[in-house]
PDB file of N, CA and C in Angstrom:
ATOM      1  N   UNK A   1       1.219  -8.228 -24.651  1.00  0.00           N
ATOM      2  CA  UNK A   1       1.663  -7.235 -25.598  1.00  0.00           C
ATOM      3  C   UNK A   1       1.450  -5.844 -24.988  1.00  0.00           C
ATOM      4  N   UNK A   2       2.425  -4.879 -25.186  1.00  0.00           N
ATOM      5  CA  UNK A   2       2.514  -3.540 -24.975  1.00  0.00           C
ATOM      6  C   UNK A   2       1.416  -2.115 -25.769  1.00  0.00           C
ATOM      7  N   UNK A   3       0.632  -1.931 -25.232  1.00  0.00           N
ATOM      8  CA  UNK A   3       0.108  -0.954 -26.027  1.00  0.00           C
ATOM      9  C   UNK A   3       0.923  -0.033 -26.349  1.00  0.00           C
ATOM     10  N   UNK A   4       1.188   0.313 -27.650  1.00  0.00           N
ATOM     11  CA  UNK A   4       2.446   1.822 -27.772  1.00  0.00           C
ATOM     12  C   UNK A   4       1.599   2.758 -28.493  1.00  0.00           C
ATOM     13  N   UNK A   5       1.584   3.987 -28.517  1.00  0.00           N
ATOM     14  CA  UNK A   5       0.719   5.113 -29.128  1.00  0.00           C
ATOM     15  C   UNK A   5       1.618   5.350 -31.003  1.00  0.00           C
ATOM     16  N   UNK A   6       2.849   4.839 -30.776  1.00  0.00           N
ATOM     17  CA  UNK A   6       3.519   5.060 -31.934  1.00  0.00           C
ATOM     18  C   UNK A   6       3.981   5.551 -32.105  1.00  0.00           C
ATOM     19  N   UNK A   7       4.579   6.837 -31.327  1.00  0.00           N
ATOM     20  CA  UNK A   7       4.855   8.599 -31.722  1.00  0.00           C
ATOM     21  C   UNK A   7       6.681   7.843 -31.246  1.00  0.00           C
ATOM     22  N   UNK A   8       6.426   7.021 -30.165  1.00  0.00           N
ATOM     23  CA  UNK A   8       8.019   6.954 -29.424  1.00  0.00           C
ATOM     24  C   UNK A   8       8.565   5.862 -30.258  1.00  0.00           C
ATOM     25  N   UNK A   9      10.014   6.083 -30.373  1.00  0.00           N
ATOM     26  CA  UNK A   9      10.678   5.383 -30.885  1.00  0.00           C
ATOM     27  C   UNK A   9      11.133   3.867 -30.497  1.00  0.00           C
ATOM     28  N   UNK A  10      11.197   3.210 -31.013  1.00  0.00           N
ATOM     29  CA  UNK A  10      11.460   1.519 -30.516  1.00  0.00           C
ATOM     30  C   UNK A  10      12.537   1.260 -29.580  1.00  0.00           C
ATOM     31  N   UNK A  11      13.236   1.891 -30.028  1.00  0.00           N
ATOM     32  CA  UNK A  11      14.896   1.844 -29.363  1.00  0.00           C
ATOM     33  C   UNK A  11      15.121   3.050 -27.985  1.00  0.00           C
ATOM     34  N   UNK A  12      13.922   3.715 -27.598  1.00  0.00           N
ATOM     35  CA  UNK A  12      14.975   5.153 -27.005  1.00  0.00           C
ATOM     36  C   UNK A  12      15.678   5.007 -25.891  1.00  0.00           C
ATOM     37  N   UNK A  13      16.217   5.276 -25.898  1.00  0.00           N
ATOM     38  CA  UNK A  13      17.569   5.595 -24.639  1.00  0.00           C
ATOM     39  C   UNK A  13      17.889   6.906 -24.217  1.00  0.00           C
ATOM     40  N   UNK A  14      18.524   7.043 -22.560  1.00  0.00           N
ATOM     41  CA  UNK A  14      18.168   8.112 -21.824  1.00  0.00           C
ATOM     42  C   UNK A  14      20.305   8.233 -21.960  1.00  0.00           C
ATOM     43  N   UNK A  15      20.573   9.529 -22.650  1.00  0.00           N
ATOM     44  CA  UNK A  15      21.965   9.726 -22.236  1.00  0.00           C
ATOM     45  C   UNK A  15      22.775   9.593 -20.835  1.00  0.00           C
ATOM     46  N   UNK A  16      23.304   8.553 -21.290  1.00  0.00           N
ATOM     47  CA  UNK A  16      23.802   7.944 -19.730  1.00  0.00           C
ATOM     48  C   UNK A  16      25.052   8.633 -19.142  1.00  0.00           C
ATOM     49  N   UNK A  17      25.815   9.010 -20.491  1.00  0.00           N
ATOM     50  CA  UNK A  17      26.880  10.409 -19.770  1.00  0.00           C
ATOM     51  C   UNK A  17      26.561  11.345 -19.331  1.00  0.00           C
ATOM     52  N   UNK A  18      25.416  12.160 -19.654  1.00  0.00           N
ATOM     53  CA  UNK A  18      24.302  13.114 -19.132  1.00  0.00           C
ATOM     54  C   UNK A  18      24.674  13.078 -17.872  1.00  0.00           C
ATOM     55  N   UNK A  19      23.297  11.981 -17.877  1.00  0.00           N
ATOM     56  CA  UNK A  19      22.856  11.656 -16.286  1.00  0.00           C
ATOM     57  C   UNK A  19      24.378  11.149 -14.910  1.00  0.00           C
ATOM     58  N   UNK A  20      24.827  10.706 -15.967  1.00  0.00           N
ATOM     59  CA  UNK A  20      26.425  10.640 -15.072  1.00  0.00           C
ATOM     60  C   UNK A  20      27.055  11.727 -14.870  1.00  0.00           C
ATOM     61  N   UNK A  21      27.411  12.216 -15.433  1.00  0.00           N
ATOM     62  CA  UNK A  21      27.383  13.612 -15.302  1.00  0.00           C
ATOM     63  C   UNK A  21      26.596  14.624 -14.006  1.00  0.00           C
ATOM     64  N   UNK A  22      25.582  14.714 -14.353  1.00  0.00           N
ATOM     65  CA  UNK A  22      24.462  15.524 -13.001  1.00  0.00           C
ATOM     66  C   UNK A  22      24.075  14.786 -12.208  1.00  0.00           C
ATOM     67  N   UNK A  23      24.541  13.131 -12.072  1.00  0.00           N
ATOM     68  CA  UNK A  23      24.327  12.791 -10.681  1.00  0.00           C
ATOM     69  C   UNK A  23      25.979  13.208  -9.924  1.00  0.00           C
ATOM     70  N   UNK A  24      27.050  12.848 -10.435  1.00  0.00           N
ATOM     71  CA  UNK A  24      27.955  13.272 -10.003  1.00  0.00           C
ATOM     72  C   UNK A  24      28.110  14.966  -9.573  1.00  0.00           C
ATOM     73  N   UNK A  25      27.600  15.549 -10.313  1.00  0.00           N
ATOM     74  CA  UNK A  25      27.233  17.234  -9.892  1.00  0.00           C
ATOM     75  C   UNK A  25      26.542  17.066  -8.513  1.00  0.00           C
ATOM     76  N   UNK A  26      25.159  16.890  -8.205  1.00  0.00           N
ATOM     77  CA  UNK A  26      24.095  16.973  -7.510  1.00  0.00           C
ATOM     78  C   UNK A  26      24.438  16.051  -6.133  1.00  0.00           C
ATOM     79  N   UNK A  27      24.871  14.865  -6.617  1.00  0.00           N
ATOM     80  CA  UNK A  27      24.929  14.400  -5.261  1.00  0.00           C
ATOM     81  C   UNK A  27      25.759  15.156  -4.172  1.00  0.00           C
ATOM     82  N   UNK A  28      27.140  15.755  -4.248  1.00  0.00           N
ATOM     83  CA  UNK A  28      27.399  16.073  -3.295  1.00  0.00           C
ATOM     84  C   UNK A  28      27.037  17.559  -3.203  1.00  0.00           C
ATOM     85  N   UNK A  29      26.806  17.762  -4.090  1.00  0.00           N
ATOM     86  CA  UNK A  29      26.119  19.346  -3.504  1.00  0.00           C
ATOM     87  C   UNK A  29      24.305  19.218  -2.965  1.00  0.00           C
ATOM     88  N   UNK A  30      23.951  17.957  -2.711  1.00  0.00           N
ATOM     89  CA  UNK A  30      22.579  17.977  -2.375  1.00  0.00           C
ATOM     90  C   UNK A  30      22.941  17.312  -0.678  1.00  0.00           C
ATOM     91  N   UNK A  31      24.090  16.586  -0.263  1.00  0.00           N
ATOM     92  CA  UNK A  31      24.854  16.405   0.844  1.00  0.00           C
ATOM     93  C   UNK A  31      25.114  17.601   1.776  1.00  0.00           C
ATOM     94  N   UNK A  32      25.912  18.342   1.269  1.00  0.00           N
ATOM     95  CA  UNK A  32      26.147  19.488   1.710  1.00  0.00           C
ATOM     96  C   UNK A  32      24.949  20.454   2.009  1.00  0.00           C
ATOM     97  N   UNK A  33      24.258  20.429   1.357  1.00  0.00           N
ATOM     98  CA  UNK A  33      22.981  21.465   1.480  1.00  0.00           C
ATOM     99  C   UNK A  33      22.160  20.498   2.947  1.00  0.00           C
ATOM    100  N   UNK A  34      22.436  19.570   2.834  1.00  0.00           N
ATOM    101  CA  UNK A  34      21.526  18.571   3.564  1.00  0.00           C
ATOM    102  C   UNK A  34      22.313  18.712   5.138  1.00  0.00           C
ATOM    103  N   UNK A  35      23.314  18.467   5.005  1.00  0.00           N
ATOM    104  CA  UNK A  35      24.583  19.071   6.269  1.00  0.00           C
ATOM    105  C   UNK A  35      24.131  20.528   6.821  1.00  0.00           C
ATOM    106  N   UNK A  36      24.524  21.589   5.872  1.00  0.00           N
ATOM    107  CA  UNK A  36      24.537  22.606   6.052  1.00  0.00           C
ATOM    108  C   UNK A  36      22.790  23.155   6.525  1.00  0.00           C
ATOM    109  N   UNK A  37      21.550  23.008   6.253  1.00  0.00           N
ATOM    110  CA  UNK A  37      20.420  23.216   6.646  1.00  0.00           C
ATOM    111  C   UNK A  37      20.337  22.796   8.037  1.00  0.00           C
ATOM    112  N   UNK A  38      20.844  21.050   7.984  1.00  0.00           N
ATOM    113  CA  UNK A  38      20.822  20.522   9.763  1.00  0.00           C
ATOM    114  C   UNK A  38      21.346  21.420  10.912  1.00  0.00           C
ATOM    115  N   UNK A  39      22.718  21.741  10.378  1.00  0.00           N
ATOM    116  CA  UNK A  39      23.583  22.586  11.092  1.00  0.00           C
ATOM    117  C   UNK A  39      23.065  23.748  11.256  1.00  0.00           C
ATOM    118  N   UNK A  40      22.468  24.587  10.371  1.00  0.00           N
ATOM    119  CA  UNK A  40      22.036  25.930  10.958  1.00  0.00           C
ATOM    120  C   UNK A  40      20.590  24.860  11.409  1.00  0.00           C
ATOM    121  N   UNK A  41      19.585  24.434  11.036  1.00  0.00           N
ATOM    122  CA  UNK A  41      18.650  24.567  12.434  1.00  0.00           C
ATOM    123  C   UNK A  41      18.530  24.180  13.710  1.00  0.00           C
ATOM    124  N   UNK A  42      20.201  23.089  13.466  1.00  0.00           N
ATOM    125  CA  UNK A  42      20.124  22.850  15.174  1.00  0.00           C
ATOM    126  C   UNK A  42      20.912  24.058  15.971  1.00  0.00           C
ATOM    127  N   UNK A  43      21.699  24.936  15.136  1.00  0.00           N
ATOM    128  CA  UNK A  43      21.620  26.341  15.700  1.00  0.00           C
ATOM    129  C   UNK A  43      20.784  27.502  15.781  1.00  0.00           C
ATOM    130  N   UNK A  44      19.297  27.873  15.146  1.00  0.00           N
ATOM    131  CA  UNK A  44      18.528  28.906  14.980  1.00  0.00           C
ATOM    132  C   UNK A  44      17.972  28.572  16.221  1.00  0.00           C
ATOM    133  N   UNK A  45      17.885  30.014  16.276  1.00  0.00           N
ATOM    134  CA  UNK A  45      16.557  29.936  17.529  1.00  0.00           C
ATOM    135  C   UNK A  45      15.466  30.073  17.442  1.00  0.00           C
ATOM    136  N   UNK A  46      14.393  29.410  18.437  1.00  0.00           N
ATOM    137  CA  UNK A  46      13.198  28.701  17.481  1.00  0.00           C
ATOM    138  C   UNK A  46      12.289  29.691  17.430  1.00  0.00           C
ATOM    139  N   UNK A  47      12.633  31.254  17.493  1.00  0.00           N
ATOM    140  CA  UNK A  47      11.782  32.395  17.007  1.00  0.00           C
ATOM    141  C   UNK A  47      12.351  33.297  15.991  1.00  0.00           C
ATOM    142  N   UNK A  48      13.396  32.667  15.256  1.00  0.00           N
ATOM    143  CA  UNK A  48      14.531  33.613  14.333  1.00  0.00           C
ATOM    144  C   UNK A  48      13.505  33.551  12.878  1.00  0.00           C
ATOM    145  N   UNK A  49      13.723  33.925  12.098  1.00  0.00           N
ATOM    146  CA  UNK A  49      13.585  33.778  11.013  1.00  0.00           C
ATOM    147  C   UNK A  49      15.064  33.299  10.147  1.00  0.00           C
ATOM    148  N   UNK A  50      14.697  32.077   9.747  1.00  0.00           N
ATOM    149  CA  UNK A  50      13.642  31.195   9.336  1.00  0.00           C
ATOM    150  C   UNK A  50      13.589  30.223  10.250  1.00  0.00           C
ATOM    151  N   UNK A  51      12.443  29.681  10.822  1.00  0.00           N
ATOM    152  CA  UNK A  51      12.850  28.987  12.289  1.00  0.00           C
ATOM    153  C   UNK A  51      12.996  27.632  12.138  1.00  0.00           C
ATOM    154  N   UNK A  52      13.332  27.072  12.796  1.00  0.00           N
ATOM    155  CA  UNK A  52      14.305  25.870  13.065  1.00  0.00           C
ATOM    156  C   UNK A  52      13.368  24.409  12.179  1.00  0.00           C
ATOM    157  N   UNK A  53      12.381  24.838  12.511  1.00  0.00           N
ATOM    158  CA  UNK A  53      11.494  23.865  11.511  1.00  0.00           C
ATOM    159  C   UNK A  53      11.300  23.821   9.998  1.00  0.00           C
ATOM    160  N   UNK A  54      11.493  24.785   9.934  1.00  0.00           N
ATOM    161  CA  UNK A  54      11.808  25.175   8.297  1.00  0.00           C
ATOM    162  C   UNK A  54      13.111  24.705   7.614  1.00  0.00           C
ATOM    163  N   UNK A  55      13.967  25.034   8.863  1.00  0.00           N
ATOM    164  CA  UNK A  55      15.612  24.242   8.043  1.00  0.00           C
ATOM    165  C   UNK A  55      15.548  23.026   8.188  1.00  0.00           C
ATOM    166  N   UNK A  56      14.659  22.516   9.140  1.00  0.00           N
ATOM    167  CA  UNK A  56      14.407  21.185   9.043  1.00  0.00           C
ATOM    168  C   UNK A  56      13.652  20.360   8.020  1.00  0.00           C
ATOM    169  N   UNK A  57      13.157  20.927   7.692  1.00  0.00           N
ATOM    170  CA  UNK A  57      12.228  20.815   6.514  1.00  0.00           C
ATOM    171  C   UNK A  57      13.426  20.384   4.712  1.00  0.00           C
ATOM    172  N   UNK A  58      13.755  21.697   4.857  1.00  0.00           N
ATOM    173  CA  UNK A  58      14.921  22.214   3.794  1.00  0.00           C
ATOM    174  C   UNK A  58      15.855  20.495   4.113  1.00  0.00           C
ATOM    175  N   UNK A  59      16.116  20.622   5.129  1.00  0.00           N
ATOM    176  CA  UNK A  59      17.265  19.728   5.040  1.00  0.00           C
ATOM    177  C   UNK A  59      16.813  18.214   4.841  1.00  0.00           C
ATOM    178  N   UNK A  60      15.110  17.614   5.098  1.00  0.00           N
ATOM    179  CA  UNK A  60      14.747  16.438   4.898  1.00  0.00           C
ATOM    180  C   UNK A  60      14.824  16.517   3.444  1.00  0.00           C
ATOM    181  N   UNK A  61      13.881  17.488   2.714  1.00  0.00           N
ATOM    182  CA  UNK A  61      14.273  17.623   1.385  1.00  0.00           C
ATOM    183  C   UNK A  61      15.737  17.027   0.811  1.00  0.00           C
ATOM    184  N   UNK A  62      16.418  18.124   1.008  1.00  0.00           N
ATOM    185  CA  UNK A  62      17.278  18.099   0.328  1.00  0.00           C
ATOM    186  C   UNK A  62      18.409  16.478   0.816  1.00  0.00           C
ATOM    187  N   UNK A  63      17.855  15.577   1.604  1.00  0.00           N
ATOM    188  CA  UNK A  63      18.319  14.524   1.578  1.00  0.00           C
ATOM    189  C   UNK A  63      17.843  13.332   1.134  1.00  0.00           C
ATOM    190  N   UNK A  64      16.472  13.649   0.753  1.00  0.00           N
ATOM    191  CA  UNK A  64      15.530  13.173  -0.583  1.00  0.00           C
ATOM    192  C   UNK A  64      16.338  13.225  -1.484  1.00  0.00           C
ATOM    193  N   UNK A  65      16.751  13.990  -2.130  1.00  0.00           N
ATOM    194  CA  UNK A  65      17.108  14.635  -3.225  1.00  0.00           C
ATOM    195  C   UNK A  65      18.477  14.301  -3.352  1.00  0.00           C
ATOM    196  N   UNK A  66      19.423  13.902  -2.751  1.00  0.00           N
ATOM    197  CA  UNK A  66      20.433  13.578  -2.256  1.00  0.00           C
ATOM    198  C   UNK A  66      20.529  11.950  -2.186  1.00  0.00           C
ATOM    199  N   UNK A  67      19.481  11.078  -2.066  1.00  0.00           N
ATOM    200  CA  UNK A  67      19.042   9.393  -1.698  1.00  0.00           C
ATOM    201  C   UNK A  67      19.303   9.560  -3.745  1.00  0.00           C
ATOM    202  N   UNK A  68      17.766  10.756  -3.937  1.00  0.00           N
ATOM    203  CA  UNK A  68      17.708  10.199  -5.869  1.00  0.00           C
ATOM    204  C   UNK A  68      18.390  10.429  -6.505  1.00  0.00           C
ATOM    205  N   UNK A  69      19.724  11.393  -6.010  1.00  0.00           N
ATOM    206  CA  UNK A  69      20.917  11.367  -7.163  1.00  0.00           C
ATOM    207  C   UNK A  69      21.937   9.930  -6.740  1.00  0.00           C
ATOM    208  N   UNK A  70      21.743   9.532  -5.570  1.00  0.00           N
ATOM    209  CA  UNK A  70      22.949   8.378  -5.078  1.00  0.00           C
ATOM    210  C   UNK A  70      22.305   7.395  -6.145  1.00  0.00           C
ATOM    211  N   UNK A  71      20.639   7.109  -6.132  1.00  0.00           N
ATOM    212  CA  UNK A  71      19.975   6.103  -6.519  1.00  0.00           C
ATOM    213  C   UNK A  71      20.109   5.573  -8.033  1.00  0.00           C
ATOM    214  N   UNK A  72      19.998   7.012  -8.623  1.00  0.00           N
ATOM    215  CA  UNK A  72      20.632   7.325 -10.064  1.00  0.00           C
ATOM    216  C   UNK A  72      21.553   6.955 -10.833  1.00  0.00           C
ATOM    217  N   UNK A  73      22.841   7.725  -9.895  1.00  0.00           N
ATOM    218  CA  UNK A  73      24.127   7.263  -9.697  1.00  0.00           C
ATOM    219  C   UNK A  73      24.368   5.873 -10.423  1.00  0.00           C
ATOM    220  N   UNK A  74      23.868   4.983  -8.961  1.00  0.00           N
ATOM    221  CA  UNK A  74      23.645   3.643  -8.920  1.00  0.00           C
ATOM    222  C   UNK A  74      23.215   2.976 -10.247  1.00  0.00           C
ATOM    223  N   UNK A  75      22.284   3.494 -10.367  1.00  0.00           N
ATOM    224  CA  UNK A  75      21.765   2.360 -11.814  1.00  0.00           C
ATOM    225  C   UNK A  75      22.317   2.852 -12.885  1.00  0.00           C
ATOM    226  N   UNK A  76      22.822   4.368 -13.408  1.00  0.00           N
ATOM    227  CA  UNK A  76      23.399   4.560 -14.450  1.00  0.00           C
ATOM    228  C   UNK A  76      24.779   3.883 -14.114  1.00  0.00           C
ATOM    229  N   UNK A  77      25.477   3.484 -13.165  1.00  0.00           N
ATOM    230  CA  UNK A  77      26.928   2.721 -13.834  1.00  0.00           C
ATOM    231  C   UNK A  77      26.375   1.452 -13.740  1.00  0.00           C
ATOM    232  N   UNK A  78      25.727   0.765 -13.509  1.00  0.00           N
ATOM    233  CA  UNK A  78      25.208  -0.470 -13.315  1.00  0.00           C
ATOM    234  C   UNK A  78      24.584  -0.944 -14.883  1.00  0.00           C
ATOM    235  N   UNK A  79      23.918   0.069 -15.393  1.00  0.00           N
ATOM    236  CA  UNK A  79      23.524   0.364 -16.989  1.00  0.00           C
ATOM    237  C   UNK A  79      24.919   0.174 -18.026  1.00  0.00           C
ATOM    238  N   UNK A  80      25.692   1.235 -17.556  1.00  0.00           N
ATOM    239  CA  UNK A  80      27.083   1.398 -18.504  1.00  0.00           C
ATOM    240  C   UNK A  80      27.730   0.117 -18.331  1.00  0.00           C
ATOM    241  N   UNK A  81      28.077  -0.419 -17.027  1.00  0.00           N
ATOM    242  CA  UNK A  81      29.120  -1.657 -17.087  1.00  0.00           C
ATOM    243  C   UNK A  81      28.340  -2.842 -18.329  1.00  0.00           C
ATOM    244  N   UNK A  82      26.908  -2.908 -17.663  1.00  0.00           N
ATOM    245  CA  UNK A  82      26.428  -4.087 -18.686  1.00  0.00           C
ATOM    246  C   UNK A  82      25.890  -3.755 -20.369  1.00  0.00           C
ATOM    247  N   UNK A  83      25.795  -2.518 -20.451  1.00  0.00           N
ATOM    248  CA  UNK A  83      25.739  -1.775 -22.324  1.00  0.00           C
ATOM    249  C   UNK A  83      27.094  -1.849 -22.398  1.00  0.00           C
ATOM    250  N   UNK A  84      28.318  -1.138 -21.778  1.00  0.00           N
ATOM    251  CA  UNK A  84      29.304  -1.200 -23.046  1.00  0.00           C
ATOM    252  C   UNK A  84      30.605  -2.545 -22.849  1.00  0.00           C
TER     253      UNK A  84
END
């Protein structure tokens, strides 16, 4: 058996058009950012500001971030096909 505190509701559900929605937003603009960081730090020079390790940085991020909107993605239509 589940301990529940009581306050949450039995049923809740996370808006799945929402989240369909802002994964479709995010993913490819978290691509692009992820492109675009690589690209400038394999062009900075490694005493510029901001130096080359830093866009490297930026750009592992932002392909993190880029994996959890694909991942998202993923299970919210995987959710919708089998709810509706």
């Amino acid at each position: 058996m589940v301990w529940r505190s009581g306050t949450e509701p039995a049923t809740a559900r996370t808006d799945l058009k929402l989240r369909f929605l802002l994964s479709m937003l995010f993913l490819p603009f978290f691509a692009l950012c992820t492109a675009g960081f690589a690209v400038w730090a394999a062009f900075a020079s490694p005493h510029g500001a901001p130096s080359s390790g830093t866009l490297t940085v930026f750009a592992v991020c932002c392909g993190l971030l880029t994996l959890v909107a694909a991942a998202d993605l993923w299970v919210v239509v995987r959710r919708r096909r089998t709810e509706l």
